[in-house]
Protein backbone atom coordinates (compact mmCIF):
# COMPACT_ATOMS: atom_id res chain seq x y z
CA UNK A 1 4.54 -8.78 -0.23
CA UNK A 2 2.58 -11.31 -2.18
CA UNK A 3 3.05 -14.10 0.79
CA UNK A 4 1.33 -11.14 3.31
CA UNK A 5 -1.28 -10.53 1.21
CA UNK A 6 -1.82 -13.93 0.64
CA UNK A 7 -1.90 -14.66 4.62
CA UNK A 8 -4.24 -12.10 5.15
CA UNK A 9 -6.72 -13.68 2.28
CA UNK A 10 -6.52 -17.39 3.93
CA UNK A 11 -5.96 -16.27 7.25
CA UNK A 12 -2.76 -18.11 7.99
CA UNK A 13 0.46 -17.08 9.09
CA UNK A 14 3.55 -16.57 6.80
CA UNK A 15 5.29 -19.64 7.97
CA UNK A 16 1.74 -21.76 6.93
CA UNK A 17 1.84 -19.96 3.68
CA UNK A 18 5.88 -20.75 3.00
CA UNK A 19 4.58 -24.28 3.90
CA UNK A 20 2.24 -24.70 0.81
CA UNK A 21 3.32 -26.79 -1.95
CA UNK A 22 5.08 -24.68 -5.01
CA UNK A 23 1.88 -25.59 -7.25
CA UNK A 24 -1.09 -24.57 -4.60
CA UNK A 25 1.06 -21.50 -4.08
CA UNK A 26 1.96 -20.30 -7.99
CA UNK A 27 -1.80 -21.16 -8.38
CA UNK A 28 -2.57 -18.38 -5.94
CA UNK A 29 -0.12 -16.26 -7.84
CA UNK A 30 -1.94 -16.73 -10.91
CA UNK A 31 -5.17 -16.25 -9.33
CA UNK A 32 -4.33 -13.03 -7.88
CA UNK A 33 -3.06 -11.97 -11.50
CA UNK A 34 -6.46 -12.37 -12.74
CA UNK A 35 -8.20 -10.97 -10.01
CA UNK A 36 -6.21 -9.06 -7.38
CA UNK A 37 -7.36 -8.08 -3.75
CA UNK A 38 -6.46 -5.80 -0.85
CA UNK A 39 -6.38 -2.25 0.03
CA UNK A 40 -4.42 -1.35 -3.16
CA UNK A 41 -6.67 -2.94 -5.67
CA UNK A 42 -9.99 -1.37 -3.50
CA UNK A 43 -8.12 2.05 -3.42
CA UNK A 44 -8.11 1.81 -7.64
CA UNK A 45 -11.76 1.34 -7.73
CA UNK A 46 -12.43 4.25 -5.67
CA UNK A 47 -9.84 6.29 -7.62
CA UNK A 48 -11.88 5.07 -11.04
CA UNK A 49 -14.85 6.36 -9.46
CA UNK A 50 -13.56 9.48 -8.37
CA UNK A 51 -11.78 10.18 -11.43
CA UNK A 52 -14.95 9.51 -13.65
CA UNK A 53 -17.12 12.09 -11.27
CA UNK A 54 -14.19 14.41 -11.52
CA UNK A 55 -14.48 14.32 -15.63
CA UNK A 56 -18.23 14.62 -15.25
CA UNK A 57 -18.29 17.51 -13.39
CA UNK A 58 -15.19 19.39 -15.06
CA UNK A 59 -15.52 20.45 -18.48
CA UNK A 60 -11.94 21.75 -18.97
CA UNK A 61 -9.85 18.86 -20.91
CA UNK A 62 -6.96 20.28 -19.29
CA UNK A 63 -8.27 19.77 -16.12
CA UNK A 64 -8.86 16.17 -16.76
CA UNK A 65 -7.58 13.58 -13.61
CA UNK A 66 -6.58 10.20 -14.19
CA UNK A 67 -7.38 7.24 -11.28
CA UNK A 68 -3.36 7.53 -10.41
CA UNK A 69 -4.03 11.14 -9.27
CA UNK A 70 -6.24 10.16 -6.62
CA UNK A 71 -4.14 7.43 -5.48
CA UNK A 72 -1.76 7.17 -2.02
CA UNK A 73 1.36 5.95 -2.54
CA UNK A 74 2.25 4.86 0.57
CA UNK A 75 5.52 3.02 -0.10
CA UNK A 76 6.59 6.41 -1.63
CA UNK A 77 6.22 8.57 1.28
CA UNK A 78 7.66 5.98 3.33
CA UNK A 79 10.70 6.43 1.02
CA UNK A 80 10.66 10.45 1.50
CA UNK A 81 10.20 9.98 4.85
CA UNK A 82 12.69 7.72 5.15
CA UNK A 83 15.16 10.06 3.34
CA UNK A 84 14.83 12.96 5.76
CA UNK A 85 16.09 11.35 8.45
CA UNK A 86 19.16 13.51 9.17
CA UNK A 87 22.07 11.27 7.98
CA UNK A 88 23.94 10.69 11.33
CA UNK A 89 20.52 9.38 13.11
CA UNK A 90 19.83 6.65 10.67
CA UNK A 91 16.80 4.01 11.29
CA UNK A 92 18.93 1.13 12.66
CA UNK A 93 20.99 3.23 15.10
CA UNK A 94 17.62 4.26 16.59
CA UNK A 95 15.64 2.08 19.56
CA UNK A 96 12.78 0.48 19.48
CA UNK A 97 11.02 3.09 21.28
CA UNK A 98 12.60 5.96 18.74
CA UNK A 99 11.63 4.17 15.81
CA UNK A 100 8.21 3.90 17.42
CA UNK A 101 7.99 7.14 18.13
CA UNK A 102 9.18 8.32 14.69
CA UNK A 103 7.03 6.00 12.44
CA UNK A 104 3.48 6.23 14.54
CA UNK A 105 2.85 9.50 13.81
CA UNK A 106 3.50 9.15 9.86
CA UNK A 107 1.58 5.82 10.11
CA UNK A 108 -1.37 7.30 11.59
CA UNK A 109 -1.35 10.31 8.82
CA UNK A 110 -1.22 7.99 6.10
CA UNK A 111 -3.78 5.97 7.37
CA UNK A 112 -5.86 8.98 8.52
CA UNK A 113 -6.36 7.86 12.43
CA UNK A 114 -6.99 9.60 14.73
């Protein structure tokens, strides 16, 4: 995932980024330790926000929310999607156009598209 992210950042393609030397690319690594970027580090900002307005306008401690609990996981309901398949249609008997046609609509959810 790192090497896609990392694409996306420079704007090259994953072959270009595989085709860095080993210390340009574990300085990258390094870099994005200290300071990560990307949907999922965006997404925890907003989720600090929300959570902070959350405690601010909620007195009840046991109503307290964390940033996690306004957080997507989207690998996760990939997973459970995933898992509902029923078990003699599995992903890689399906075609193209059924695996298409299966994953758009869950896509678009996630991603809240119209």
């Amino acid at each position: 995932m790192f090497e896609m992210r990392l694409g996306l950042a420079l704007g090259k393609t994953r072959s270009e980024i595989r085709a860095l030397p080993a210390p340009e690319y574990h300085d990258w690594q390094l870099f994005y330790e200290l300071e990560p970027w990307g949907w999922a580090n965006t997404e925890f900002q907003v989720a600090e926000i929300m959570a902070l307005v959350w405690r601010g306008q909620i007195n009840k401690k046991k109503d307290l929310k964390q940033p996690k609990d306004f957080m997507r996981d989207p690998v996760g309901e990939i997973m459970k999607q995933t898992q509902q398949i029923d078990l003699k249609k599995k992903l890689a008997d399906m075609s193209p156009e059924e695996r298409r046609n299966y994953w758009l609509p869950i896509v678009k959810r996630d991603m809240r598209v119209e």
